[in-house]
Structures are given as structure tokens and as C-alpha cells.
N, C-alpha and C. Protein backbone atom coordinates (compact mmCIF):
# COMPACT_ATOMS: atom_id res chain seq x y z
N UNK A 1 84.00 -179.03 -77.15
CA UNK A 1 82.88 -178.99 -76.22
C UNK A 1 81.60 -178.76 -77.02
N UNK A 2 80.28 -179.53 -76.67
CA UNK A 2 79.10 -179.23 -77.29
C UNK A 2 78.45 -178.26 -76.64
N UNK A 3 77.06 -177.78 -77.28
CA UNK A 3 76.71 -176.81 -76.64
C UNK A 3 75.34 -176.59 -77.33
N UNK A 4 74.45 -177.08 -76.87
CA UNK A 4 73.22 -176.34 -77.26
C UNK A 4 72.56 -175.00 -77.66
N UNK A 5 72.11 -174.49 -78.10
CA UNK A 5 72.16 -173.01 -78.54
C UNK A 5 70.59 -172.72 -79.07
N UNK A 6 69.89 -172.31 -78.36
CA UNK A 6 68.23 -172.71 -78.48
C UNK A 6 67.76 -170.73 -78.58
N UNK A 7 66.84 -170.65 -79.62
CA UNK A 7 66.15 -169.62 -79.81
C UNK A 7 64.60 -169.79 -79.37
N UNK A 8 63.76 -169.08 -79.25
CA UNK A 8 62.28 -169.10 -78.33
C UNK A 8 61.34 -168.58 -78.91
N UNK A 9 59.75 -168.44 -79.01
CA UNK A 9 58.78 -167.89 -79.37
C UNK A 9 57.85 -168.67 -78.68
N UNK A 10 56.89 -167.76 -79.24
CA UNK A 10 55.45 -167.87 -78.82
C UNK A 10 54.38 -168.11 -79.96
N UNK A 11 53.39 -168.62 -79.79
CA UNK A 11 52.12 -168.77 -80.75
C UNK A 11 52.18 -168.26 -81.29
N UNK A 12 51.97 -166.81 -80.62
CA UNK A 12 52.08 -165.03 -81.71
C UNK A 12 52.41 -164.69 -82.19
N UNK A 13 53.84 -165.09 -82.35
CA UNK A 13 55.11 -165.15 -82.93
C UNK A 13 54.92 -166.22 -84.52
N UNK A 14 54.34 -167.26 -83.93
CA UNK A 14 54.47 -167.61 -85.31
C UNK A 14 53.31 -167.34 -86.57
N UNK A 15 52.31 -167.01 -85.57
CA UNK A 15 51.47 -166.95 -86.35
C UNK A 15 51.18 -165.02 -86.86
N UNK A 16 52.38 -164.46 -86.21
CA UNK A 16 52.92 -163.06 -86.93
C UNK A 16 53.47 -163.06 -88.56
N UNK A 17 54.54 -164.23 -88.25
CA UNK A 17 55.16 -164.92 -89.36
C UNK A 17 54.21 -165.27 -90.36
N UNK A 18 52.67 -165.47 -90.41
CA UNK A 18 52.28 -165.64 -91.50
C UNK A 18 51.28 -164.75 -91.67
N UNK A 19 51.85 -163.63 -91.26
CA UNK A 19 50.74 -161.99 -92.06
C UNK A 19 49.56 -161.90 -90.94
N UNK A 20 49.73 -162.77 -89.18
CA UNK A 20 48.66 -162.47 -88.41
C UNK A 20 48.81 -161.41 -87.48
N UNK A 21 48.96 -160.42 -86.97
CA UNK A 21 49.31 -159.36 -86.03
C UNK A 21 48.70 -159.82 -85.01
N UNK A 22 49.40 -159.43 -84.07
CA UNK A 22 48.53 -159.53 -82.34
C UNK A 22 49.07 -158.32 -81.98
N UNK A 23 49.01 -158.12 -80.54
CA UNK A 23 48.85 -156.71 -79.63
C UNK A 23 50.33 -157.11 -79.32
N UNK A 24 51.03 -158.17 -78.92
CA UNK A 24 52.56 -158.68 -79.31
C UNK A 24 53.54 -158.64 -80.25
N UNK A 25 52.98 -158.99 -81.61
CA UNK A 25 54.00 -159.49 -82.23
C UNK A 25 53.28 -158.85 -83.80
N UNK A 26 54.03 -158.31 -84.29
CA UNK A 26 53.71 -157.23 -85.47
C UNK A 26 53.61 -158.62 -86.79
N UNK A 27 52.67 -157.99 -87.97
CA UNK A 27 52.63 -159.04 -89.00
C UNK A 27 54.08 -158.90 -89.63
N UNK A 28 54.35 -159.88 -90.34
CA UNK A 28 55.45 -160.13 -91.12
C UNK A 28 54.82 -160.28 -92.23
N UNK A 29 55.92 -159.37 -93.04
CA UNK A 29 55.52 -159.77 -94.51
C UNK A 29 56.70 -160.57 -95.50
N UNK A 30 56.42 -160.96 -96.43
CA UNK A 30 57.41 -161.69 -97.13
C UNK A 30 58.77 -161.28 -97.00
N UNK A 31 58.52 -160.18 -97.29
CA UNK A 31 60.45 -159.41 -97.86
C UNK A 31 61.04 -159.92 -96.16
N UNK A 32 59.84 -159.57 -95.07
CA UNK A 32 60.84 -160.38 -93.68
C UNK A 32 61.39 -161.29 -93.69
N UNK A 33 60.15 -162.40 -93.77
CA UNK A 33 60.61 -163.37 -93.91
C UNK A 33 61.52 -163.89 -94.57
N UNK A 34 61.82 -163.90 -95.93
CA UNK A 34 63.25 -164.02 -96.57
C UNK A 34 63.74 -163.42 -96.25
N UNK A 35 64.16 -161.79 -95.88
CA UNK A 35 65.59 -161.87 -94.72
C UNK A 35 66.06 -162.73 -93.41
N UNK A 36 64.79 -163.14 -92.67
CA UNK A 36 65.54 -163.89 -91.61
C UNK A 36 65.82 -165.28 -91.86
N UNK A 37 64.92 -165.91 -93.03
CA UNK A 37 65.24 -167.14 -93.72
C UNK A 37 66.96 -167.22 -94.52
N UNK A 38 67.48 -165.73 -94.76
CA UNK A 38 68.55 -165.77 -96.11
C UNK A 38 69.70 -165.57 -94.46
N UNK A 39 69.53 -164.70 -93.25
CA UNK A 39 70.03 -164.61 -92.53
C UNK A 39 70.17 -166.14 -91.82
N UNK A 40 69.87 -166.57 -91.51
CA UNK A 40 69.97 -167.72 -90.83
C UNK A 40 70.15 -168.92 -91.76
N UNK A 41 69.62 -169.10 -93.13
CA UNK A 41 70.99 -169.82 -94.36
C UNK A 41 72.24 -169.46 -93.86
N UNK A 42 72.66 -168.27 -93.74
CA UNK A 42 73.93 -168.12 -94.36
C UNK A 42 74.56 -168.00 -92.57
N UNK A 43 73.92 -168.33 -91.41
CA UNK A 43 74.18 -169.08 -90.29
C UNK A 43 74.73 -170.13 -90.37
N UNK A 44 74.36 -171.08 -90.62
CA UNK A 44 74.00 -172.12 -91.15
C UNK A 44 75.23 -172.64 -91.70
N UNK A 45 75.47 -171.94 -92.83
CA UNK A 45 76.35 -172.47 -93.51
C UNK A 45 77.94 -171.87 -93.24
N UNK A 46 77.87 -171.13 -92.47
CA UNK A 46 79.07 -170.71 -91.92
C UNK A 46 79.74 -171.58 -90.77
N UNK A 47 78.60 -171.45 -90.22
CA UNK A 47 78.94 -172.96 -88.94
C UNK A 47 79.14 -174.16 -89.58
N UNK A 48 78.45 -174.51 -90.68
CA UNK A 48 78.57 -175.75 -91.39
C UNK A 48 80.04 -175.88 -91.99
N UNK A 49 80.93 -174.87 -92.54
CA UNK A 49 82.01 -174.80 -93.62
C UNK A 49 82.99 -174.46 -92.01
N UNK A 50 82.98 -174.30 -90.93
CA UNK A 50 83.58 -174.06 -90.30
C UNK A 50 84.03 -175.71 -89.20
N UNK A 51 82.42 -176.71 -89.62
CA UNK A 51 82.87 -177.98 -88.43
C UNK A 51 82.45 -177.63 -87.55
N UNK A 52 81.86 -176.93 -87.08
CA UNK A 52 81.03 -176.61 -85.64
C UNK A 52 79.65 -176.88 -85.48
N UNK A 53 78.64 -177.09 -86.44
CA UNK A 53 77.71 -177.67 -86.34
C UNK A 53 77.18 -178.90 -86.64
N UNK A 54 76.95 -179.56 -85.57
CA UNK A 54 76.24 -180.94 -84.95
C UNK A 54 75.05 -181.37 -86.18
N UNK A 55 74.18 -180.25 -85.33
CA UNK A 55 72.76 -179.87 -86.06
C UNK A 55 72.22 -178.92 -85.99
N UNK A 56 70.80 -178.61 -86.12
CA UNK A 56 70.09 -177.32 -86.30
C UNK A 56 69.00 -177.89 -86.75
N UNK A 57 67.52 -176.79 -86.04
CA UNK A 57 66.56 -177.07 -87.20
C UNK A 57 65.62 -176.17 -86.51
N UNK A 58 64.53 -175.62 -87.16
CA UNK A 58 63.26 -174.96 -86.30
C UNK A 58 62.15 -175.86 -86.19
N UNK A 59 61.58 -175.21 -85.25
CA UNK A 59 60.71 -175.90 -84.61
C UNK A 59 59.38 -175.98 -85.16
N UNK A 60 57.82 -176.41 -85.00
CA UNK A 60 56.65 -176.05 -85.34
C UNK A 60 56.89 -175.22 -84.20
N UNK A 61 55.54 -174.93 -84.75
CA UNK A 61 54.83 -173.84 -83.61
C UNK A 61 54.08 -174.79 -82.61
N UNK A 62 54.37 -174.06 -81.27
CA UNK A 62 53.61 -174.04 -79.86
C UNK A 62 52.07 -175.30 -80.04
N UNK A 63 51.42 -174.24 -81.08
CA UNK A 63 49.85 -175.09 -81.26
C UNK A 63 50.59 -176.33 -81.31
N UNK A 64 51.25 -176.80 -82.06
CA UNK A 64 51.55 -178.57 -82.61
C UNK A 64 52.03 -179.42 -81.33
N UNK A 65 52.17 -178.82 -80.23
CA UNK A 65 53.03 -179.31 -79.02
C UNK A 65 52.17 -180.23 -78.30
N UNK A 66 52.35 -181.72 -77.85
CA UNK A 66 51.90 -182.11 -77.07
C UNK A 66 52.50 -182.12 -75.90
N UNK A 67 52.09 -182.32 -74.57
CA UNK A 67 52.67 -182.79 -73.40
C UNK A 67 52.30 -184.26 -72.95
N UNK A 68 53.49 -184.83 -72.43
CA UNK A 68 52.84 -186.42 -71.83
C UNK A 68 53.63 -186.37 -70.25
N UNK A 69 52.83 -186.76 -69.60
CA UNK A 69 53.07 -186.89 -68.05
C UNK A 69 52.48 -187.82 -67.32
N UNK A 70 52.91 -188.24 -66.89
CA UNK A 70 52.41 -189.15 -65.35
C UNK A 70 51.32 -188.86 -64.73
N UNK A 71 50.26 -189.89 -65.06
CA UNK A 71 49.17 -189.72 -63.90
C UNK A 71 49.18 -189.87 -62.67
N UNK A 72 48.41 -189.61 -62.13
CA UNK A 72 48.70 -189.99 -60.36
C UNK A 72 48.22 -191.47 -60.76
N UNK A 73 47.58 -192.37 -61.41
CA UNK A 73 46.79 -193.82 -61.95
C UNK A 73 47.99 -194.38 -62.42
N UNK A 74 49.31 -193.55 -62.61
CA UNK A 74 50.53 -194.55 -63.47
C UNK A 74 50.19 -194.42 -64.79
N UNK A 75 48.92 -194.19 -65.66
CA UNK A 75 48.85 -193.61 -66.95
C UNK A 75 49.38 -192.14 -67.45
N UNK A 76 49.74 -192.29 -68.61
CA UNK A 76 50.14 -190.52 -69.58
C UNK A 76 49.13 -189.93 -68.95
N UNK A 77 49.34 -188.53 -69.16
CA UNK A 77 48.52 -187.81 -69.01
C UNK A 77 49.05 -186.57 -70.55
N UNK A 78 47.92 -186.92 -71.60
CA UNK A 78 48.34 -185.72 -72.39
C UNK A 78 47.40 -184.82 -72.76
N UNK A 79 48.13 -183.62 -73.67
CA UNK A 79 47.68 -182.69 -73.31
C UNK A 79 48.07 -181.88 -74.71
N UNK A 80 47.00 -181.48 -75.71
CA UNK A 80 47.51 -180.88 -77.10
C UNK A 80 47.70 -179.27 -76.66
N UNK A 81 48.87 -178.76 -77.22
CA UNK A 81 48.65 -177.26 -77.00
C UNK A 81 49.93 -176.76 -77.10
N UNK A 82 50.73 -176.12 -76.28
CA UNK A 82 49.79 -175.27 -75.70
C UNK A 82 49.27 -174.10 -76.99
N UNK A 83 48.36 -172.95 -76.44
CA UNK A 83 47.68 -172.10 -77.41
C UNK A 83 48.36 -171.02 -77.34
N UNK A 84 47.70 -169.40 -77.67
CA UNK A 84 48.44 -168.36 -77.83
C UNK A 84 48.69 -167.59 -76.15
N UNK A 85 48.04 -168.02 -75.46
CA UNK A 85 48.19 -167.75 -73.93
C UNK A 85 49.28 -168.01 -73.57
N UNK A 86 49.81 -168.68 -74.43
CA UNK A 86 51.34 -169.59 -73.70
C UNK A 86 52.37 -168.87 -73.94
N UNK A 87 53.28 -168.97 -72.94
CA UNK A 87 54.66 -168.10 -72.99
C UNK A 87 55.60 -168.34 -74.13
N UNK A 88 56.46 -168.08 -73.94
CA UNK A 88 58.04 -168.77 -74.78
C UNK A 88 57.98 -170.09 -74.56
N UNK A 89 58.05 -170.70 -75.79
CA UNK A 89 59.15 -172.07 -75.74
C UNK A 89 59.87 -172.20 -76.62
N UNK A 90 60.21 -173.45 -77.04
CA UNK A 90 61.46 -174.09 -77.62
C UNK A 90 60.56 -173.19 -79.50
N UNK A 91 61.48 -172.54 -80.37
CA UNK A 91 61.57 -172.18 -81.07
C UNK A 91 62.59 -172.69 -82.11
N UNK A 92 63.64 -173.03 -81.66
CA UNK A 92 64.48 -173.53 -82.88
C UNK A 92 65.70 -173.66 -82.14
N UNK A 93 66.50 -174.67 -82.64
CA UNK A 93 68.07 -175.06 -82.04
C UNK A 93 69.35 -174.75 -82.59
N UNK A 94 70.34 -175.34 -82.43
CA UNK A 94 71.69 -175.52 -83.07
C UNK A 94 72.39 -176.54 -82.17
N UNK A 95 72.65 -177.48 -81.99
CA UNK A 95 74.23 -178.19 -81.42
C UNK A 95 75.66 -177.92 -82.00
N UNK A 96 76.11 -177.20 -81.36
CA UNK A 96 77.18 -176.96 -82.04
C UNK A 96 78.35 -177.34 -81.22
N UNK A 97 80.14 -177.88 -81.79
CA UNK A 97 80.61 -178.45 -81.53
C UNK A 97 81.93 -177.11 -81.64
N UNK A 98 82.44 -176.66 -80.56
CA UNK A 98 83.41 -175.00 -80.45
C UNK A 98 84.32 -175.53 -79.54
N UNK A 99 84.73 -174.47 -80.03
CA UNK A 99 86.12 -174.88 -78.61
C UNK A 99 86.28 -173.73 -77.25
N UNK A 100 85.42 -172.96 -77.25
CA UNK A 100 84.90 -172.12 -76.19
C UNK A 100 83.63 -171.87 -75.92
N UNK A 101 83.29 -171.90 -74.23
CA UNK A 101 82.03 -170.91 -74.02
C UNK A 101 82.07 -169.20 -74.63
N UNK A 102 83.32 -169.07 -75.24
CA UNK A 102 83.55 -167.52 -75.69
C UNK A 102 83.42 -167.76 -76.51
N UNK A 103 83.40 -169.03 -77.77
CA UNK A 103 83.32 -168.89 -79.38
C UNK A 103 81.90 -169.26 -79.73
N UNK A 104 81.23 -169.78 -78.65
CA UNK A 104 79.72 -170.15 -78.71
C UNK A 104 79.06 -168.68 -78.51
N UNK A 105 79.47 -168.28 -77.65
CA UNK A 105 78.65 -166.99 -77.17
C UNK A 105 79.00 -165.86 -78.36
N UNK A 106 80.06 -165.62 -79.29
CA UNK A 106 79.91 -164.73 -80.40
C UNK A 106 78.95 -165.82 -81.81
N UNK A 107 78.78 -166.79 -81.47
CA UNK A 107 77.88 -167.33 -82.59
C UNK A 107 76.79 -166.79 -81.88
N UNK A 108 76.26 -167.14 -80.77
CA UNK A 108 74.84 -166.52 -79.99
C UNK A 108 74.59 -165.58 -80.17
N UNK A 109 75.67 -164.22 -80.13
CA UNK A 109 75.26 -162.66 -80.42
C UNK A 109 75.09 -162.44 -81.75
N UNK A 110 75.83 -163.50 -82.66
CA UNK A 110 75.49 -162.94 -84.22
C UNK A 110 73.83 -163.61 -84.60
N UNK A 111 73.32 -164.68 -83.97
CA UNK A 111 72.21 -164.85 -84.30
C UNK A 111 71.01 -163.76 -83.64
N UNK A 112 71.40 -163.38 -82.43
CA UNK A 112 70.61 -162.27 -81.76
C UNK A 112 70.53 -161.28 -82.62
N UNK A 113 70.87 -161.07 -83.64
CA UNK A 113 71.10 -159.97 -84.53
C UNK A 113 70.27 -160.30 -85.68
N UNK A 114 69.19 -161.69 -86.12
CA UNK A 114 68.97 -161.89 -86.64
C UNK A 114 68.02 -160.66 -87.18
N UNK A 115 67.17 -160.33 -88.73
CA UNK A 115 66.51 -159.40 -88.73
C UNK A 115 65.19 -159.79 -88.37
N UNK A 116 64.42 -158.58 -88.07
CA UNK A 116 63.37 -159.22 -87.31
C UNK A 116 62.26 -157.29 -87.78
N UNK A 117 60.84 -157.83 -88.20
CA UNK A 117 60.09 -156.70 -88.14
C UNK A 117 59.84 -156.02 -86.84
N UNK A 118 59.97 -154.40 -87.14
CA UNK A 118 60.19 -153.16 -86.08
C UNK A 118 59.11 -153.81 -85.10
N UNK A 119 59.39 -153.65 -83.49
CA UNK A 119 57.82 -154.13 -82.71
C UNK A 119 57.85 -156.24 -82.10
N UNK A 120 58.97 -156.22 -82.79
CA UNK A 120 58.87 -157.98 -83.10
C UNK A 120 59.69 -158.17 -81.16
N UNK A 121 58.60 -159.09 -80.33
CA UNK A 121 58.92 -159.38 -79.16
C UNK A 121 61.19 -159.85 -79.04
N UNK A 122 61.57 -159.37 -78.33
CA UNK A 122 63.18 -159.96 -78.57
C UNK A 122 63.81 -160.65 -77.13
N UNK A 123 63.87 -162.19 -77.90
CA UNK A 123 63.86 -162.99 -76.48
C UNK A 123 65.40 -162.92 -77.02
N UNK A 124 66.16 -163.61 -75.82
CA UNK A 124 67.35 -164.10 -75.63
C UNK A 124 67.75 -165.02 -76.38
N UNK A 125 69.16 -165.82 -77.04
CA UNK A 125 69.48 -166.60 -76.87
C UNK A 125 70.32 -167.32 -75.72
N UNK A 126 69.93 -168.89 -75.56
CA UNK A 126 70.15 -169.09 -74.85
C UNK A 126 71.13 -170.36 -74.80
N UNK A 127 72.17 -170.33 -74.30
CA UNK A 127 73.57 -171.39 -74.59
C UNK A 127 73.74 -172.41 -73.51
N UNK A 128 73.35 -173.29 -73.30
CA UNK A 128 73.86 -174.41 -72.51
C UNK A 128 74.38 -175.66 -72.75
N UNK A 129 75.77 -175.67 -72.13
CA UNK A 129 76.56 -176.82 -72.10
C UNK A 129 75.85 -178.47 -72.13
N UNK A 130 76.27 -178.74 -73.72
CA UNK A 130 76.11 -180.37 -73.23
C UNK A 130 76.66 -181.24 -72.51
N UNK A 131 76.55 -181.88 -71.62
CA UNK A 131 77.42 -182.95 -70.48
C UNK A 131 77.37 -184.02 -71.27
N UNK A 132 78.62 -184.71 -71.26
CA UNK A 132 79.47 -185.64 -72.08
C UNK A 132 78.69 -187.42 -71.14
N UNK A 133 78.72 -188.33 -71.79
CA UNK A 133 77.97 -189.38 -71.23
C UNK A 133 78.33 -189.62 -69.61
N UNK A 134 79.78 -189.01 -69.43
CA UNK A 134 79.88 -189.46 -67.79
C UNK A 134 79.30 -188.09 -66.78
N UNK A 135 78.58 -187.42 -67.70
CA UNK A 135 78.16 -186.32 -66.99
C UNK A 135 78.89 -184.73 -66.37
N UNK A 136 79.89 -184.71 -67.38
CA UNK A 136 80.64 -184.12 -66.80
C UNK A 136 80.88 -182.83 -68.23
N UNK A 137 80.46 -181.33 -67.92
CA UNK A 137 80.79 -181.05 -68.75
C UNK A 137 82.32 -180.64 -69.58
């Protein structure tokens, strides 16, 4: 069974990650960052030596995001952003390929564990079933 496996942030968040503090999200300094970079390698490659991962990858940040939508005219409607006002989004993935919603969900809690500086906002991970082409998970 596949299974999506998606981590989350915010603007603040990333731009914590490069030594910026907000009233959110505490600065990061190097030695962090290479722990959650050496933590999530060695994610990575455990799922990898195990056959369970599809793919993986992180995301840009929020700023780089466009939106495209439907005009009421039948034209896009886009939209660069969003900025640091903006909530959670898509932060980084995994597809991974398990043989339980129970063997997905102890990969989910070991990444929730990732290290993270004292103060650092702590979203969920979040696991949802991929549906197979006839729609059926």
C-alpha cells in the first residue's frame, strides 16, 4: 500500500532556518541545522535500504508558491505568495510503499521526533493513503 507522508511549515519557519527569528519560530543555527539535515539523511536511507520509499524531497519555502485558478472570464487567475501571514503548508514529503497503516504510522512518529531548536512551532505529521488508479484504496 502507498502512502503519502507530508511534513508542514510556514514562511517563519523557513526563514528561522536561516538565522531569522520571529515571535514564532526561534533562529536556527548551523549545529541545528545539520542535526535535522544528518536526522532526516539517515531517514532517508533507512527507508531507502528497507524498499519502502517511492520518493521524498523538501519543499521551497511558502514565498516561492504560486497559485493558479479559474477566473470567473475562464482565464488563470495567479497569484505569487503566499507571505509570512500564511499558515502551514506543504513543507516536505515521502511516498512510501509499507505494508501497514501501522508500519507507516511508526515511520511518521520517528520523523516527529526529528530535532528541532527549543521554541521551534511542532506541527503534525500527516499520513494519507494513496488510492490505486481504480480509486480504491
Amino acid at each position: 500500500m502507498k502512502y503519502l507522508v507530508m511534513i508542514q511549515g510556514t514562511q517563519a519557519d523557513y526563514e528561522a532556518m536561516r538565522g531569522e527569528a520571529s515571535a514564532n519560530a526561534p533562529a536556527w543555527s548551523e549545529k541545528d541545522l545539520q542535526a535535522m539535515f544528518a536526522f532526516m539523511g539517515a531517514v532517508n536511507n533507512d527507508l531507502s535500504e528497507s524498499g519502502e520509499l517511492v520518493d521524498g524531497n523538501g519543499l521551497a519555502e511558502p514565498a516561492q508558491t504560486r497559485f493558479v485558478g479559474a477566473g470567473k472570464d475562464g482565464r488563470p487567475v495567479i497569484t505569487d505568495g503566499p507571505y509570512s501571514e500564511t499558515k502551514e503548508l506543504l513543507a516536505g514529503y515521502w511516498v512510501l510503499d509499507c505494508e501497514s497503516l501501522d508500519r507507516v504510522t511508526e515511520i511518521a512518529a520517528r520523523v516527529a521526533l526529528c530535532p528541532v531548536p527549543e521554541g521551534t512551532p511542532d506541527y503534525p505529521v500527516i499520513i494519507r493513503p494513496i488510492l490505486d488508479s481504480g480509486g480504491d484504496v
